[in-house]
Every structure is written in C-alpha cells, then in structure tokens.
C-alpha atoms as a PDB file:
ATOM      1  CA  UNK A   1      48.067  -2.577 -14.674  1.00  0.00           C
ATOM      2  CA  UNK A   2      45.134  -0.035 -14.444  1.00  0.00           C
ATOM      3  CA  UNK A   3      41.257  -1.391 -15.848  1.00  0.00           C
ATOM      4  CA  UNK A   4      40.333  -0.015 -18.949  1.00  0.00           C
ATOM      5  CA  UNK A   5      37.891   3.053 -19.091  1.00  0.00           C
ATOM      6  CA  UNK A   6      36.066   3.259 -22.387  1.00  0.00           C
ATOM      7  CA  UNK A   7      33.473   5.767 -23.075  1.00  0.00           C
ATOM      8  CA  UNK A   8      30.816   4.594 -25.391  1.00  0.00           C
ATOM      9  CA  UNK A   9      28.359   6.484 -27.179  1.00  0.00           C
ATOM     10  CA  UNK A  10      26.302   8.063 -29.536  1.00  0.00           C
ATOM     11  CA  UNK A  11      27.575  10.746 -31.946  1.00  0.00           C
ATOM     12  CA  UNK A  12      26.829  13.225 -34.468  1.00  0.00           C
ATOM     13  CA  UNK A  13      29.134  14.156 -37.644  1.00  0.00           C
ATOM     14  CA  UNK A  14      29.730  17.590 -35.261  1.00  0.00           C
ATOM     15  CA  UNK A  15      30.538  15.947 -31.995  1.00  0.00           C
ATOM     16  CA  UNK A  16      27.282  16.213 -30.400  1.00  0.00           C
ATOM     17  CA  UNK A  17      26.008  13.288 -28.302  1.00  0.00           C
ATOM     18  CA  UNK A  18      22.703  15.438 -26.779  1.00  0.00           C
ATOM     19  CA  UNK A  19      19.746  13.837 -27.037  1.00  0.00           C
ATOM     20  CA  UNK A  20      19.946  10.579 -29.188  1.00  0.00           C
ATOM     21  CA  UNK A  21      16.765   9.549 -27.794  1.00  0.00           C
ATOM     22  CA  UNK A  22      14.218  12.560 -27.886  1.00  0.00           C
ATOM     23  CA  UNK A  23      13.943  15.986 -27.437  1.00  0.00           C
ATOM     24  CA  UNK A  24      12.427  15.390 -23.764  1.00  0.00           C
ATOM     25  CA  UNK A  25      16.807  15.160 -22.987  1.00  0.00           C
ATOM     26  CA  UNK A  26      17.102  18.372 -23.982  1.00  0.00           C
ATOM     27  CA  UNK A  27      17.885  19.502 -27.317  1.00  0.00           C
ATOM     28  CA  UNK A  28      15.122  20.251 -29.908  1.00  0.00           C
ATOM     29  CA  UNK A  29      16.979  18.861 -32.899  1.00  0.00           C
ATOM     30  CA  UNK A  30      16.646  15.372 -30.235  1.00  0.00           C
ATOM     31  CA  UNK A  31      15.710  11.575 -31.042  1.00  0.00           C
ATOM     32  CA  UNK A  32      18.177  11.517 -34.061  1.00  0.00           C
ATOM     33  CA  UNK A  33      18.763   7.802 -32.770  1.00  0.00           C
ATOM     34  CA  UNK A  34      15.298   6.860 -33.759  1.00  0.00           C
ATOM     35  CA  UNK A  35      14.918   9.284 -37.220  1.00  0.00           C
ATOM     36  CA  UNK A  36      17.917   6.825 -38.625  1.00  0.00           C
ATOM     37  CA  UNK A  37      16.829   4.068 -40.235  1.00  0.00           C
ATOM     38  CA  UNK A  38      17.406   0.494 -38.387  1.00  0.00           C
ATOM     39  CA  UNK A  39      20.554  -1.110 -39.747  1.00  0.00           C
ATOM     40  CA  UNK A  40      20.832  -4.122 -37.089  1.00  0.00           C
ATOM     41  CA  UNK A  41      24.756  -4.514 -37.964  1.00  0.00           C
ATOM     42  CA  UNK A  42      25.238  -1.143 -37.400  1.00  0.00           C
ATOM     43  CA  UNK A  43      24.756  -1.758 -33.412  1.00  0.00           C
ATOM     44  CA  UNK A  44      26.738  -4.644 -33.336  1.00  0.00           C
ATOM     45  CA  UNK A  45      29.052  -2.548 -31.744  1.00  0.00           C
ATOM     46  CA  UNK A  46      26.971  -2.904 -28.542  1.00  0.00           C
ATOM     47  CA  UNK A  47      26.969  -6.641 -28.701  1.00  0.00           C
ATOM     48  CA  UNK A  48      30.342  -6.446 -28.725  1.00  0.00           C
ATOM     49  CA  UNK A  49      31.094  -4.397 -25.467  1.00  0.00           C
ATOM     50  CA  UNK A  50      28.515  -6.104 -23.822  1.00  0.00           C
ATOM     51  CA  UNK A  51      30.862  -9.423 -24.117  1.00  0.00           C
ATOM     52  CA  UNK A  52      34.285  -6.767 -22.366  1.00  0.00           C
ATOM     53  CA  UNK A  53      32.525  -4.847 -19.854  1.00  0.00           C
ATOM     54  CA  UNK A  54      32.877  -5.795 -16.552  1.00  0.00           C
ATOM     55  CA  UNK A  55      31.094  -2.569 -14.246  1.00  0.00           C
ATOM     56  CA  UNK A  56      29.084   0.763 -15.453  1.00  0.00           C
ATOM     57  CA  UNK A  57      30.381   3.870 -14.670  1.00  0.00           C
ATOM     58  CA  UNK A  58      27.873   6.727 -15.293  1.00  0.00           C
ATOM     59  CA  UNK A  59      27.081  10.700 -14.137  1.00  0.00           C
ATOM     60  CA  UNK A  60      24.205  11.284 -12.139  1.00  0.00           C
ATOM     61  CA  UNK A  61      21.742  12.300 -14.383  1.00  0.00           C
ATOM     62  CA  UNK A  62      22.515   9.123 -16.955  1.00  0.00           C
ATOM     63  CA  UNK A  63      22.156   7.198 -13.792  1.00  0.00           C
ATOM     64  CA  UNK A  64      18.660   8.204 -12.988  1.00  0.00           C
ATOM     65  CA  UNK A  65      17.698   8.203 -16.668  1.00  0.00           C
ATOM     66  CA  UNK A  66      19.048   4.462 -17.346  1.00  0.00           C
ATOM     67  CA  UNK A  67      17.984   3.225 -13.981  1.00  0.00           C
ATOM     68  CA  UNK A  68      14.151   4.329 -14.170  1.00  0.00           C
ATOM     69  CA  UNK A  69      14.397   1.556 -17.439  1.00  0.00           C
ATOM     70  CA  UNK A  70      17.536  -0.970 -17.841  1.00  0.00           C
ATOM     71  CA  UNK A  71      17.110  -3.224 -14.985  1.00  0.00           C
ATOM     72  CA  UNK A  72      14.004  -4.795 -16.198  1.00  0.00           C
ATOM     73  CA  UNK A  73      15.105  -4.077 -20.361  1.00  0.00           C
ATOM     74  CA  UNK A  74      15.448  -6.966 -21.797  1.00  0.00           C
ATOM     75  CA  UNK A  75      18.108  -5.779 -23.979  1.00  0.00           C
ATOM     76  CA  UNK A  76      20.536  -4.414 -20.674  1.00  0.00           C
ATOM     77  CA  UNK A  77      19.726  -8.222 -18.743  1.00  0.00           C
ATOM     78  CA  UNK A  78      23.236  -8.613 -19.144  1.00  0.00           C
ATOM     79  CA  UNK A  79      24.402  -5.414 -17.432  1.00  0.00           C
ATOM     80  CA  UNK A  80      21.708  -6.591 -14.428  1.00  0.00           C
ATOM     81  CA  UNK A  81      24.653  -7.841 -11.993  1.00  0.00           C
ATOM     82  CA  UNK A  82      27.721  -5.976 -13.017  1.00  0.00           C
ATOM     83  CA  UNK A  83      29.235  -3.394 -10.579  1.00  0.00           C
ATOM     84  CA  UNK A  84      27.699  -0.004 -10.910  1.00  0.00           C
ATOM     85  CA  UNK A  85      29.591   3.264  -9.838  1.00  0.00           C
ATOM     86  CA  UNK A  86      27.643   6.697  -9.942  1.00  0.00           C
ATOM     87  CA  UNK A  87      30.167  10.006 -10.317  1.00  0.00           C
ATOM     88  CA  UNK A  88      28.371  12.712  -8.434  1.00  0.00           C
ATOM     89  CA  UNK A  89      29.180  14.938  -5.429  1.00  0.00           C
ATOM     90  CA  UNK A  90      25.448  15.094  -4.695  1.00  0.00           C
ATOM     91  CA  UNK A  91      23.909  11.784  -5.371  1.00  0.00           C
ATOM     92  CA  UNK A  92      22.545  10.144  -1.633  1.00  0.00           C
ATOM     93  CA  UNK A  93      23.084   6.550  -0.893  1.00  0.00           C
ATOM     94  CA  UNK A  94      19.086   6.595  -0.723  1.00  0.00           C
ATOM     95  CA  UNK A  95      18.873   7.424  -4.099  1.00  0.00           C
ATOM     96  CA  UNK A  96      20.589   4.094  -5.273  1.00  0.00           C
ATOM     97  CA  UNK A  97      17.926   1.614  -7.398  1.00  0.00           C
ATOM     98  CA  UNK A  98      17.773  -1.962  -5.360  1.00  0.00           C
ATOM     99  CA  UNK A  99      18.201  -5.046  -7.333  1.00  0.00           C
ATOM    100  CA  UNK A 100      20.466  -3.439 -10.069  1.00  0.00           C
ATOM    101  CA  UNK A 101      23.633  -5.523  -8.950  1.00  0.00           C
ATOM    102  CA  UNK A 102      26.103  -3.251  -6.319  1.00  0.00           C
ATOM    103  CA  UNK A 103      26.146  -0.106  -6.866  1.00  0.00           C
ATOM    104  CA  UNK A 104      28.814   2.810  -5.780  1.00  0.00           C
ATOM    105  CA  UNK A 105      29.182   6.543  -5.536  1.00  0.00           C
ATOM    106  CA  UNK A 106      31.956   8.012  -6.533  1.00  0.00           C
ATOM    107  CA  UNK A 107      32.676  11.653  -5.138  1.00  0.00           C
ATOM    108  CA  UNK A 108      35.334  13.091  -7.193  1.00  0.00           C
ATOM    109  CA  UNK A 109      37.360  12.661 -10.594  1.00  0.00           C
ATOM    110  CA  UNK A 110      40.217  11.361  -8.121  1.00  0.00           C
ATOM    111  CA  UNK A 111      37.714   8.356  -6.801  1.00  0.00           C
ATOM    112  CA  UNK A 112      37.544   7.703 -10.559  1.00  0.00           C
ATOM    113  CA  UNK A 113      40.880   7.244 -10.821  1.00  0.00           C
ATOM    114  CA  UNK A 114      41.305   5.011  -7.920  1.00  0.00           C
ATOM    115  CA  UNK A 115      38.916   2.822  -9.543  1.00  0.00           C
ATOM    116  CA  UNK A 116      41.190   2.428 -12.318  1.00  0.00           C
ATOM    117  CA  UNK A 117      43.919   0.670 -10.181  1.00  0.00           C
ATOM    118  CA  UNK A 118      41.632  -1.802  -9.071  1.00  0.00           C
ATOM    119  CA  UNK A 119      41.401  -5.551 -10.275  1.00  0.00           C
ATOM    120  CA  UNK A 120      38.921  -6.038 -12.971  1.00  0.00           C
ATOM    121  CA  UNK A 121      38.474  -5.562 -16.361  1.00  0.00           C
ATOM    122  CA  UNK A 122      37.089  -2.824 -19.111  1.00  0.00           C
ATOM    123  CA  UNK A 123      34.586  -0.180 -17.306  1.00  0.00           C
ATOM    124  CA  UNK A 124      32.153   1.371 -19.457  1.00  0.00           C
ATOM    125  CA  UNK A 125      30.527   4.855 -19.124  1.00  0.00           C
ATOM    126  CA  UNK A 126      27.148   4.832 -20.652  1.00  0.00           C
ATOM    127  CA  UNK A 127      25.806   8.118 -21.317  1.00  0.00           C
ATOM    128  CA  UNK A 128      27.509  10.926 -19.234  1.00  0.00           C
ATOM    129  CA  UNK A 129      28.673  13.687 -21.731  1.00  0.00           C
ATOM    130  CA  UNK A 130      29.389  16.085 -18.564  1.00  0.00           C
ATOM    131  CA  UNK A 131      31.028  12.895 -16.832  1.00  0.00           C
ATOM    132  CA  UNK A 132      32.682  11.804 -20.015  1.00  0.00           C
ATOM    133  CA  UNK A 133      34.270  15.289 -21.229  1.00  0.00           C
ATOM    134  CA  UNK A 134      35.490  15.542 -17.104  1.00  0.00           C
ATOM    135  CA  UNK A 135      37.111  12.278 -16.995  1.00  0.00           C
ATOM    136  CA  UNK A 136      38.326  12.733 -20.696  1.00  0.00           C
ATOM    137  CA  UNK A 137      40.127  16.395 -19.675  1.00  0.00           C
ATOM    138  CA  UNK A 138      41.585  14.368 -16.758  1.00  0.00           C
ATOM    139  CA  UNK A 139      43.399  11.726 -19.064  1.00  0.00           C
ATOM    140  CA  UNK A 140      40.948   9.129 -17.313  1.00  0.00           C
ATOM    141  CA  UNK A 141      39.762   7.584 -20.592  1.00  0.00           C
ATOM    142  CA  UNK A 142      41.785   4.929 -22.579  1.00  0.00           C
ATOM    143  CA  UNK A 143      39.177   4.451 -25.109  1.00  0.00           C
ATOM    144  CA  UNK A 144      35.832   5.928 -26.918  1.00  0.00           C
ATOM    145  CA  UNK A 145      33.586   3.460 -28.676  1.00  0.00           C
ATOM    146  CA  UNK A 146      31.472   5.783 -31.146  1.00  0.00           C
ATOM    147  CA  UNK A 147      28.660   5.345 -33.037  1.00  0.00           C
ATOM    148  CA  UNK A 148      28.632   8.240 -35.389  1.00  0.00           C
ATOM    149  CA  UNK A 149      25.451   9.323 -37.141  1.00  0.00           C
ATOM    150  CA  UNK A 150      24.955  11.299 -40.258  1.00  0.00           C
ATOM    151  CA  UNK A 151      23.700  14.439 -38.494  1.00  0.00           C
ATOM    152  CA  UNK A 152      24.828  17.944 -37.332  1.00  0.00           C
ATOM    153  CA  UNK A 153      23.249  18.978 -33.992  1.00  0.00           C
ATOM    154  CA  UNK A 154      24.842  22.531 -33.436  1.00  0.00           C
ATOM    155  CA  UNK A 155      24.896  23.515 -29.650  1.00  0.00           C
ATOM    156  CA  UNK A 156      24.299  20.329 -28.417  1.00  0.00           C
ATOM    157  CA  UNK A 157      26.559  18.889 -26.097  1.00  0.00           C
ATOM    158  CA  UNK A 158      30.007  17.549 -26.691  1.00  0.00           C
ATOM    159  CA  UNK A 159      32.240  14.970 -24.851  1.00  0.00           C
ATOM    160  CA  UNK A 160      35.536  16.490 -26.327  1.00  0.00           C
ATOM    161  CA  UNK A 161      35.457  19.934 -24.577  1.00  0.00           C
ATOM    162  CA  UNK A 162      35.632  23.393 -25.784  1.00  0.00           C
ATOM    163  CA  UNK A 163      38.382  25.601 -27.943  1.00  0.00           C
ATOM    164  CA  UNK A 164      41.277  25.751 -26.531  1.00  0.00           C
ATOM    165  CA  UNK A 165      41.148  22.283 -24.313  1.00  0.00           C
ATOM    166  CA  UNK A 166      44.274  20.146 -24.495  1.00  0.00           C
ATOM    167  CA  UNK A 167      44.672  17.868 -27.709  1.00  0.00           C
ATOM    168  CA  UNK A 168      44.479  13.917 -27.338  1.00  0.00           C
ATOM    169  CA  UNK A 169      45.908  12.126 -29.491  1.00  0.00           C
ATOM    170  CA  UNK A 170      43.885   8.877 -30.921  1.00  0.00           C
ATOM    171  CA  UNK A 171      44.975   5.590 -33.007  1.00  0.00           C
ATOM    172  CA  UNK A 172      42.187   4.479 -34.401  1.00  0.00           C
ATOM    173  CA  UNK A 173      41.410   0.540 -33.576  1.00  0.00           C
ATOM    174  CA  UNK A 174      37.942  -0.655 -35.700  1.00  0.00           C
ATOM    175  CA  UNK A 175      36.380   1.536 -38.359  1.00  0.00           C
ATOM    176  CA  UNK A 176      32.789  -0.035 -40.297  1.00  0.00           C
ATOM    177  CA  UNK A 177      30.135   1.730 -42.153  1.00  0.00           C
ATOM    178  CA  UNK A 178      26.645   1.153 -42.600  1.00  0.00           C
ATOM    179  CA  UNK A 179      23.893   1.525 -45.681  1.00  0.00           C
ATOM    180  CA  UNK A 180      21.980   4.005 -43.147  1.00  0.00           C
ATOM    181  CA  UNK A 181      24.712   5.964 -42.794  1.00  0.00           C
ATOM    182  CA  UNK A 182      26.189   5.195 -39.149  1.00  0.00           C
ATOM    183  CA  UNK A 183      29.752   4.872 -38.920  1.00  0.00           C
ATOM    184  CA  UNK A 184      31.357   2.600 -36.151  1.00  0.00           C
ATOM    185  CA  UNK A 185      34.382   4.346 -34.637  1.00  0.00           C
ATOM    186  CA  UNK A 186      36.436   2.610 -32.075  1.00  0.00           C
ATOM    187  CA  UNK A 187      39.637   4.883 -31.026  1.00  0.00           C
ATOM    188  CA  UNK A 188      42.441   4.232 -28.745  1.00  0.00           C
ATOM    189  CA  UNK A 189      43.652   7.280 -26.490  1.00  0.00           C
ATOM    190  CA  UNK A 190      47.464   7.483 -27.234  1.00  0.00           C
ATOM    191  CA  UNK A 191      49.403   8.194 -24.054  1.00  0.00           C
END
C-alpha cells in the first residue's frame, strides 16, 4: 500500500493557482483569495484535511514562503510537528527553519516516489504549482483538493501542464458550492 499524495489548492475557473495571496507572488491580476468575499464554510475544506494529513510536502519556493509565517500562525499550529519534506535539487540542509517539526529534502521526482511506499498516511503538498504539475506529469498524485474561485487569471500558472500533456482521468469524490461563489472540488486520480 503506497501513502496518499493529495495536492491541495487554490484555483481559478481557468486553472490558474498564481498568486491567491497578492500580486507580490507574481502575477498582477494577484490576491484574488482576499478580493472574494469571506464565506467561512467555503474553507471548511481545510479543516477537513487538516484532520488526514499526516506530513507536508512542498517545492522550494512554497517552502520559504510558508516557513517565513506558518510555524508561529495560529491557524497552521496543527501542521507545527508533522513531517516536512522540501522537493528541490538546490535547497541546503542550512536553509531548513528549526522548530518546524523534522524536516527533509527531497532531490528528485524519484525521492518523491519513494516516499510514497513508506508507512504513513495522506501527504499534502501545499502550494507548489511547479512541484505539483511535476509530480502530477509523473502519475505521483492520487488526489487534488481544489478550491475553485470565480475568476479567470490568463497566463498565470497552472498545475495541469500545457497542450499536448498526457490526459488524467478524474472521478470526482465531494463537490459544494458557496454564496461567494467558491466551489469545493475534491477529485480522485483514476489509475
């Protein structure tokens, strides 16, 4: 039995997940996240995976980004112990936060999937379109966990690759939708 890799994430209607939080990630059509109106059901989603996940798995730069703010966020305390594993061929053990539970570099899409045949339950990547749309090409992920927002973001980045990438097939698991327009999308990779 192999752990469970689930990618979870922010989306637009047009598949971009750049810059939910501002336009200091990246894209100038950024912070769509925070120009939605607050629907507190519509996040229960997070809630949710926060009761399943059992280690972090992110890309370098979501790494930095998350660790400059979640280990003393309130909202991530639960995430403070849990395994942490860092994809990135460049990454130096020196660069690794202290007191943020163990953390790991992985070096390749291959450590990834030795990860998988460990013991343990659901890992969750956080973050990490370049990771996610890698690891996604590579059959890696069993699961994505979507927030979808009403919003088209053209050019920003996508976790699904570009024309001409190999279709997945998905069976869709738990649908909701919300009065501010977010749909909850939880899909199953088929194999």
């Amino acid at each position: 039995m192999t752990r469970e890799l689930v990618y979870t994430g922010f989306i637009t209607l047009d598949g971009s997940v750049d810059s939910p939080g501002g336009t200091a990630e990246g894209h100038p059509g950024g912070g769509w996240v925070f120009d939605t109106d607050f629907v507190p059901e519509a996040y229960s989603l997070k809630a949710e995976e926060l009761e399943e996940t059992t280690a972090l798995l992110f890309g370098r730069r979501s790494y930095e980004a998350f660790s400059s703010f979640w280990p003393t966020s309130e909202d991530h305390a639960a995430y403070q112990e849990l395994p942490k594993y860092v994809a990135s061929a460049t990454l130096g053990e020196d660069a690794l936060v202290d007191g943020w539970g163990p953390t790991t570099v992985l070096r390749s899409t291959e450590d990834v999937a030795r990860l998988k045949q460990t013991e343990g339950g659901a890992i969750f990547i956080h973050g990490s379109a370049e990771l996610a749309l890698r690891l996604g090409e590579a059959g890696l992920i069993d699961r994505y966990n979507l927030l979808m927002f009403p919003y088209l973001l053209p050019g920003g980045k996508t976790i699904f690759g570009a024309r001409g990438a190999d279709r997945r097939d998905l069976s869709l698991r738990d649908s909701a939708t919300y009065a501010n327009g977010v749909l909850k999308l939880v899909y199953d990779v088929r194999r």
